[in-house]
N, C-alpha and C. Protein backbone atom coordinates (compact mmCIF):
# COMPACT_ATOMS: atom_id res chain seq x y z
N UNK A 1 11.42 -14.38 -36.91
CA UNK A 1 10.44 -13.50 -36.28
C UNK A 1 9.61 -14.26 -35.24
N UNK A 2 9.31 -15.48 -35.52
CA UNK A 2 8.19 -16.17 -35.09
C UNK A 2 9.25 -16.28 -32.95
N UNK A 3 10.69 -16.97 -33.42
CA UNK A 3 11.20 -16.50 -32.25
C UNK A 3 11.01 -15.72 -31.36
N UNK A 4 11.49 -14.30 -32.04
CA UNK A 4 11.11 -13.44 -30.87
C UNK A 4 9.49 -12.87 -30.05
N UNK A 5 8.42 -13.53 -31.00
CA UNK A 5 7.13 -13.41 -30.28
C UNK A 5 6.94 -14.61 -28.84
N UNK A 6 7.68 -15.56 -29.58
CA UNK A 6 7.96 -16.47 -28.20
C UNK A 6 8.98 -16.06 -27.27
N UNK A 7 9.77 -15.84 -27.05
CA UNK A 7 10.45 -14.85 -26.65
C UNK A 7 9.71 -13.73 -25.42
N UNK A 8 8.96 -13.00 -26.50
CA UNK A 8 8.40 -11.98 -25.82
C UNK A 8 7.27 -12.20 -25.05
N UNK A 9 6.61 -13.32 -25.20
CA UNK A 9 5.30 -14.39 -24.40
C UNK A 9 5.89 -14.75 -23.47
N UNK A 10 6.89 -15.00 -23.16
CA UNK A 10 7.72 -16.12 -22.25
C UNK A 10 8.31 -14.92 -21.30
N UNK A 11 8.33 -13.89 -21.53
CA UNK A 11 9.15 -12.46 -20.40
C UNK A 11 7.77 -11.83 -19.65
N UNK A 12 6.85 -11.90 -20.73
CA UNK A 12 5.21 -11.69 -20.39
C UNK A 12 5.02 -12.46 -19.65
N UNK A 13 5.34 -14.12 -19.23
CA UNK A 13 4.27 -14.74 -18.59
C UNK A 13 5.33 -14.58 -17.49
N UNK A 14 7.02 -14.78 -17.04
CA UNK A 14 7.32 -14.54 -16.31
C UNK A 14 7.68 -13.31 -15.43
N UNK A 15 7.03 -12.28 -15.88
CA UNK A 15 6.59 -11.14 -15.29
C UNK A 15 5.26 -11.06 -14.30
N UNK A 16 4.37 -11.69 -15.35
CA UNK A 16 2.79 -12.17 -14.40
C UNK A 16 2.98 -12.88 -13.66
N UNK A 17 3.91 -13.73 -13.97
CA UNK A 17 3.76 -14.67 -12.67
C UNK A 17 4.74 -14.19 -11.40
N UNK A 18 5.95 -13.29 -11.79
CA UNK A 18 6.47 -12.60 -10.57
C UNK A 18 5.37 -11.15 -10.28
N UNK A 19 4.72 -10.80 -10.54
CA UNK A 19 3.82 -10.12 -10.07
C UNK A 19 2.60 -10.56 -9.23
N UNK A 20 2.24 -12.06 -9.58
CA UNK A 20 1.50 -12.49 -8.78
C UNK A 20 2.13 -13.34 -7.90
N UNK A 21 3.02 -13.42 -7.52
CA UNK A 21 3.89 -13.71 -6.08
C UNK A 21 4.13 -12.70 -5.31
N UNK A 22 4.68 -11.39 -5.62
CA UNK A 22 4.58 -10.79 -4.87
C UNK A 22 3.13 -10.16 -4.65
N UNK A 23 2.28 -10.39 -5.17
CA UNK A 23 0.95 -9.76 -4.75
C UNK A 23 0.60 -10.80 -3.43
N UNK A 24 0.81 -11.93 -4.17
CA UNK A 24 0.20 -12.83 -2.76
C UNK A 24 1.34 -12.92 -1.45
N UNK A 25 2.63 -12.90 -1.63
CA UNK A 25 3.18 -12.55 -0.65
C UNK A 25 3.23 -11.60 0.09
N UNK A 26 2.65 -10.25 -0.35
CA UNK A 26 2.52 -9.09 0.27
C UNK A 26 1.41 -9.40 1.21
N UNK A 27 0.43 -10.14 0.53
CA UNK A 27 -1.04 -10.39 1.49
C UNK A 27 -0.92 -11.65 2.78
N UNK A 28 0.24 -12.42 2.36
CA UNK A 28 0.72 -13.01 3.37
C UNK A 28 1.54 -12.54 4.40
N UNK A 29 2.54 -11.81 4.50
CA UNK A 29 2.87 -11.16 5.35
C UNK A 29 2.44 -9.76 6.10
N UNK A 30 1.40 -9.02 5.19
CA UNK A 30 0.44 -8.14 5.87
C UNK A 30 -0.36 -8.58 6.65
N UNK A 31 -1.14 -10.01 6.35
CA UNK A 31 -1.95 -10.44 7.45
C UNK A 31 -1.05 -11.03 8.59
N UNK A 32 0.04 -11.79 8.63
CA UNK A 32 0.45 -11.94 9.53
C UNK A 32 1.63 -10.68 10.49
N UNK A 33 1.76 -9.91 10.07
CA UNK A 33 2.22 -8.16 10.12
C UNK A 33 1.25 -7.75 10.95
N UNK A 34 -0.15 -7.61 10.88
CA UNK A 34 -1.09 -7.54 11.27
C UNK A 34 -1.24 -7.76 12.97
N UNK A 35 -1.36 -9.24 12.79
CA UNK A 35 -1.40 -10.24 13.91
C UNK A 35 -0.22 -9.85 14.84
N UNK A 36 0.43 -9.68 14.67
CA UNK A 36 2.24 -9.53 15.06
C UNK A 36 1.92 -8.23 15.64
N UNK A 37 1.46 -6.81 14.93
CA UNK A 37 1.57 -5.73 16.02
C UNK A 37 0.26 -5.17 16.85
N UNK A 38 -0.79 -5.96 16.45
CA UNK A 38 -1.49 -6.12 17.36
C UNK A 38 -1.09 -6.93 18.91
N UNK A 39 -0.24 -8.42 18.46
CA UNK A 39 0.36 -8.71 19.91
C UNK A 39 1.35 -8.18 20.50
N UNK A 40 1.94 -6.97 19.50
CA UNK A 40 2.80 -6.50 20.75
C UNK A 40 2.27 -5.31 21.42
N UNK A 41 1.34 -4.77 20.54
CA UNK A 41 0.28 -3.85 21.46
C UNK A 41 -0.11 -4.69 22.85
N UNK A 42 -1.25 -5.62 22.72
CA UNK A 42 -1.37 -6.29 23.93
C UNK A 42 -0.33 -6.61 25.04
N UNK A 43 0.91 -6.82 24.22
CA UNK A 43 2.08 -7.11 24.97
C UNK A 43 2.27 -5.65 26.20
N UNK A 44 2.62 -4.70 25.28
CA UNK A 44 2.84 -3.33 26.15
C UNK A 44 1.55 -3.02 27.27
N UNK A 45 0.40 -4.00 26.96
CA UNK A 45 -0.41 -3.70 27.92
C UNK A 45 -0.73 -5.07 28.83
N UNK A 46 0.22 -5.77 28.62
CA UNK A 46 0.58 -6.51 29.75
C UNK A 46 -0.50 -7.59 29.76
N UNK A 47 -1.31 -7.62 28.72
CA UNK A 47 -2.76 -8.57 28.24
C UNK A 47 -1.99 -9.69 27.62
N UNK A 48 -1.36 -10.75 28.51
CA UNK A 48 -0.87 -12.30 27.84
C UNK A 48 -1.75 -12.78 26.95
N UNK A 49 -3.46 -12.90 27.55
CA UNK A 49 -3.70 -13.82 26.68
C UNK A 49 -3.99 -13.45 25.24
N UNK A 50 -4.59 -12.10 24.99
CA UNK A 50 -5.08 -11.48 23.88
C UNK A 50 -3.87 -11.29 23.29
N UNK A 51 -2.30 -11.59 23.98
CA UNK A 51 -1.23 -11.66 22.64
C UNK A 51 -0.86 -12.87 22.43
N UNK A 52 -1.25 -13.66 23.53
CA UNK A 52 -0.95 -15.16 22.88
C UNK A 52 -2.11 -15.78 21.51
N UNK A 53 -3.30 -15.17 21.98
CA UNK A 53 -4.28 -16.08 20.70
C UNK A 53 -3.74 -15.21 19.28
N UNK A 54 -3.38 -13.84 19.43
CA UNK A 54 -2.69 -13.17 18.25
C UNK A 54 -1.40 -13.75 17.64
N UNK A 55 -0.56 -14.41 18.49
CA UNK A 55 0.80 -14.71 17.93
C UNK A 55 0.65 -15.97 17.49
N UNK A 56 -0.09 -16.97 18.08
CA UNK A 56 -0.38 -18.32 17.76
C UNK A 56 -1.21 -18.08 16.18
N UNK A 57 -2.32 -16.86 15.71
CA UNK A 57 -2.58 -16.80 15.02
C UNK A 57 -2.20 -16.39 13.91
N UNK A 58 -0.91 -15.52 14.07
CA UNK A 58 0.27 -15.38 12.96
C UNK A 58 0.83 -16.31 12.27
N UNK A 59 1.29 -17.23 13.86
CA UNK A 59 2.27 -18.52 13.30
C UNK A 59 1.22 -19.65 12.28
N UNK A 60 0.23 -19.56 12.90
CA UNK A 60 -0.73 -20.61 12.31
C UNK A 60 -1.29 -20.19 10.81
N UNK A 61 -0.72 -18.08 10.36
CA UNK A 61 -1.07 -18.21 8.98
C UNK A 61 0.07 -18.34 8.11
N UNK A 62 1.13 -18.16 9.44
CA UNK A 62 2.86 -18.23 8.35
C UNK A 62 2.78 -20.03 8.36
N UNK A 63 2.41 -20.57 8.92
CA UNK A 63 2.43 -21.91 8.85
C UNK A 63 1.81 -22.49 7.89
N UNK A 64 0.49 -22.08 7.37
CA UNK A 64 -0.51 -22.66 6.16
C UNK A 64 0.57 -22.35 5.16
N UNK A 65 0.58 -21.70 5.40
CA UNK A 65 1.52 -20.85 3.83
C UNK A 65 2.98 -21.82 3.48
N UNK A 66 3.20 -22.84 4.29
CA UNK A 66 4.80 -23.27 4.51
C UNK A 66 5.19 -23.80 2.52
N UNK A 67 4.05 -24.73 2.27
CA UNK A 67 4.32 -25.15 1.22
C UNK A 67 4.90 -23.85 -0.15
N UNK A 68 4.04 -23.36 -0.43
CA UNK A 68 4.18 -22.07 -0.91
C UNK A 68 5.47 -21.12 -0.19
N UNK A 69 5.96 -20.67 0.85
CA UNK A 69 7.27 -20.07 0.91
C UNK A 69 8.28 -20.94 0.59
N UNK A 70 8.36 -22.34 0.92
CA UNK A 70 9.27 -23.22 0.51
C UNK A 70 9.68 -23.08 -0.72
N UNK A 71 8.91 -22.93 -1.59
CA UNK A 71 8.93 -23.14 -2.85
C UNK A 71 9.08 -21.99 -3.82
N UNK A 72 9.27 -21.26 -3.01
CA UNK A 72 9.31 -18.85 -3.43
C UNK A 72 10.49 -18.49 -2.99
N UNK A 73 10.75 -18.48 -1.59
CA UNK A 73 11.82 -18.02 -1.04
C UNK A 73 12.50 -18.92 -0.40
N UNK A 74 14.03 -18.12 -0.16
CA UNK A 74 15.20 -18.70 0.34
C UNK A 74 14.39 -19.43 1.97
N UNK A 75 15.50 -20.87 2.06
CA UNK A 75 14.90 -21.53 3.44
C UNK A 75 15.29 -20.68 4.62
N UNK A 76 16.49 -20.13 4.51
CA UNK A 76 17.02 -19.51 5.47
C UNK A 76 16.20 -18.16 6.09
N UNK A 77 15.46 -17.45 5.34
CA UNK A 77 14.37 -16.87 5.87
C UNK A 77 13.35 -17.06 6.45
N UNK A 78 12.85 -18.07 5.85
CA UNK A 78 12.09 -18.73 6.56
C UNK A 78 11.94 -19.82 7.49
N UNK A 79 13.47 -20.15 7.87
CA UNK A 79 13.70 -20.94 9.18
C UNK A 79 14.09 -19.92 10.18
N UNK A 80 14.52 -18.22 10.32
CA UNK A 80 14.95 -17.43 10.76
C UNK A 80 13.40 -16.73 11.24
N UNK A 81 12.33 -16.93 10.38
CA UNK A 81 10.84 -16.36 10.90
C UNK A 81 10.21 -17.57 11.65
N UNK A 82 10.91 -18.89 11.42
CA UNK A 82 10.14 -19.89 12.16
C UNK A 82 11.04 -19.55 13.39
N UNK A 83 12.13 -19.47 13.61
CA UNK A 83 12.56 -19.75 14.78
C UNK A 83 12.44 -18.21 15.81
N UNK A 84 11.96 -17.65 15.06
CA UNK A 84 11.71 -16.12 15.65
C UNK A 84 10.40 -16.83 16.43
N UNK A 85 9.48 -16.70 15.66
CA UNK A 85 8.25 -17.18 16.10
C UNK A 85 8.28 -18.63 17.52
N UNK A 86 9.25 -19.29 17.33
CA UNK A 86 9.59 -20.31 18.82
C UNK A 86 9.91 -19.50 19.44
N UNK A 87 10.57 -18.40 19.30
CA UNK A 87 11.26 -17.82 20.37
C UNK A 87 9.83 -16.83 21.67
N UNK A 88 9.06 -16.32 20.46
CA UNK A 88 7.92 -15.27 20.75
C UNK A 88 6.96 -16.63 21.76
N UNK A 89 7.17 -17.70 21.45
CA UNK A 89 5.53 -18.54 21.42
C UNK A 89 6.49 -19.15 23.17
N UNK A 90 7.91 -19.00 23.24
CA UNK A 90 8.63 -19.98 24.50
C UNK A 90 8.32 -18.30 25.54
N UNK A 91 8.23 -17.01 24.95
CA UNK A 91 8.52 -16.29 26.35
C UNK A 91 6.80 -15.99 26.23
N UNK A 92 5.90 -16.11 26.07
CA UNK A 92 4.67 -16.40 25.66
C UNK A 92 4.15 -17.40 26.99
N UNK A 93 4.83 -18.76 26.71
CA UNK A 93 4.91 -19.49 28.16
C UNK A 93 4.95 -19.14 29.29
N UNK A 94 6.54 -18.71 29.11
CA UNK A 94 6.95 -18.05 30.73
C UNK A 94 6.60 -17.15 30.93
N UNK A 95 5.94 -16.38 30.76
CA UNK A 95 5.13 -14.95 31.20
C UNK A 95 6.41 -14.12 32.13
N UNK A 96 7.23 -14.09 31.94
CA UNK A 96 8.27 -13.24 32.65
C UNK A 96 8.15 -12.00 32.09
N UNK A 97 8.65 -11.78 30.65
CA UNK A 97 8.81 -10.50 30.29
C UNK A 97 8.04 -10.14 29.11
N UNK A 98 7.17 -8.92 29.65
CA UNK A 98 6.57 -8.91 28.16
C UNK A 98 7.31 -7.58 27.17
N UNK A 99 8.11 -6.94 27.96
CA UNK A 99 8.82 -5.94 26.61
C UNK A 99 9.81 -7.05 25.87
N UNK A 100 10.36 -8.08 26.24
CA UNK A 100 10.94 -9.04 25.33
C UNK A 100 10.38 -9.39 24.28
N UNK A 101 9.22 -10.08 24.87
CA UNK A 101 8.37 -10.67 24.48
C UNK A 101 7.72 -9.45 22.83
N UNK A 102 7.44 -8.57 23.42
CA UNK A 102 7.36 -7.72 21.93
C UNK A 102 8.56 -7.12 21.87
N UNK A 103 9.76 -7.47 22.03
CA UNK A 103 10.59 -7.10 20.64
C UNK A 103 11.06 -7.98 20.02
N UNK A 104 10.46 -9.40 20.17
CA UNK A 104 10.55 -10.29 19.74
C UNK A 104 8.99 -10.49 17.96
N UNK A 105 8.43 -9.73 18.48
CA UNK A 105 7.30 -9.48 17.62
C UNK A 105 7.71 -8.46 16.83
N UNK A 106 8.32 -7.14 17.17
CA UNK A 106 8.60 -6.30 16.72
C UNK A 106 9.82 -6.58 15.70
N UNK A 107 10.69 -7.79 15.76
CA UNK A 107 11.88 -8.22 15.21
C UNK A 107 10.92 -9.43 14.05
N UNK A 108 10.42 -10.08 14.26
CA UNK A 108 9.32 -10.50 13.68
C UNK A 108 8.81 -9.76 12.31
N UNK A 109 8.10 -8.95 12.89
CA UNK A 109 7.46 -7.59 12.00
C UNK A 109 8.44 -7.41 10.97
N UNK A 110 9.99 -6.94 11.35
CA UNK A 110 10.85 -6.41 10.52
C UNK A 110 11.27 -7.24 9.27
N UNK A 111 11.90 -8.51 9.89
CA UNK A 111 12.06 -9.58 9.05
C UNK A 111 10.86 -9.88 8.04
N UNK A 112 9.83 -9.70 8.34
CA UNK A 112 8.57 -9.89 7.05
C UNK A 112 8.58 -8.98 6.14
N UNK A 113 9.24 -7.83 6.78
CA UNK A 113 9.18 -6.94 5.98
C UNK A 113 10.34 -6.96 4.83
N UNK A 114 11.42 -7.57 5.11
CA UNK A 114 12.18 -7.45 4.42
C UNK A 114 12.34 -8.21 3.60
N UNK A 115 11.84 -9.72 4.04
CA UNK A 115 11.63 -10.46 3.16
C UNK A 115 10.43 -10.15 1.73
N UNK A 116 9.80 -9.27 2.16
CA UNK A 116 8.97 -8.92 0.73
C UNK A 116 9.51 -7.87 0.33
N UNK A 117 10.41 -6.94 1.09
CA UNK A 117 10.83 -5.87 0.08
C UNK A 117 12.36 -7.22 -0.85
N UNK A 118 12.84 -7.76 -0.49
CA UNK A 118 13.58 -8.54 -1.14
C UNK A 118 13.05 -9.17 -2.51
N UNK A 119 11.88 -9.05 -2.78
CA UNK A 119 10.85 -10.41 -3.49
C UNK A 119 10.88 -8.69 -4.33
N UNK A 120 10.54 -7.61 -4.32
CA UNK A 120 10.25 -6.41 -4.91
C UNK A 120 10.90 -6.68 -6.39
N UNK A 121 10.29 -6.03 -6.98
CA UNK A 121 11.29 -5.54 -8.60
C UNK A 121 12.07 -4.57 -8.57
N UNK A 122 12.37 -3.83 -7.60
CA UNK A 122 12.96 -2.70 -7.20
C UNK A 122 14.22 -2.84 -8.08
N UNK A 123 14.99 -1.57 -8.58
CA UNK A 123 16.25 -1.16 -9.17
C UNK A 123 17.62 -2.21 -7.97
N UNK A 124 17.33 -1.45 -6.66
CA UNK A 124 18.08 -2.05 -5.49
C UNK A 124 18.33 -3.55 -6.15
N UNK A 125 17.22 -4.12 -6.13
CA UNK A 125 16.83 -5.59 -6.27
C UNK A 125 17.96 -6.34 -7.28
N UNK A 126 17.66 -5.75 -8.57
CA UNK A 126 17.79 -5.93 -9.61
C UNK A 126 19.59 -5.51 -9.88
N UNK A 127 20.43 -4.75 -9.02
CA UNK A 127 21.72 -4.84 -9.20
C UNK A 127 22.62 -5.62 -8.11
């Protein structure tokens, strides 16, 4: 008997603790979600700099966070949001195009998104 109470402590704590990953990952990619379509708003209005201090400020909260995604999720996601983000921060530079430039944010956006619906408990998930 005494087994299965340990057992059942041990499904308990790894439940809390996948519940509090995705709580904090949701709050990590909403704030930087955030940041992201606010600069492509600015983008469509042709305002470089008010989407550059926004995108730099995305990367700089997906960046705090590096230790912690390393250690949660697959690398490949998160070398696919880092290199998204070079891509946003190089046409950012060249000021050539800014509808690129946000669908490069907008592709951004998506990938965050999916990466936390991936992290979900969802049925999908789970088969």
């Amino acid at each position: 008997m005494r087994r299965l109470w340990v057992a059942a402590a041990l499904i308990l704590v790894l439940v809390a603790l996948s519940s509090v990953h995705v709580i904090a990952l949701g709050q990590i990619t909403n704030q930087t979600t955030e940041h992201l379509e606010q600069a492509r708003q600015a983008l469509i209005q042709e305002d470089w700099e008010e989407a550059g201090i926004l995108i730099e400020d995305a990367y700089h909260n997906w960046e705090q966070q590096d230790f912690y995604l390393h250690t949660t999720l697959r690398h490949t996601d998160i070398d696919t949001v880092r290199a998204s983000f070079h891509e946003a921060r190089a046409y950012l530079s060249a000021r050539e195009d800014a509808s690129e430039c946000a669908a490069v944010c907008a592709r951004l956006v998506n990938q965050l998104e999916l990466i936390l619906e991936g992290e979900l408990p969802t049925l999908k998930n789970l088969l």
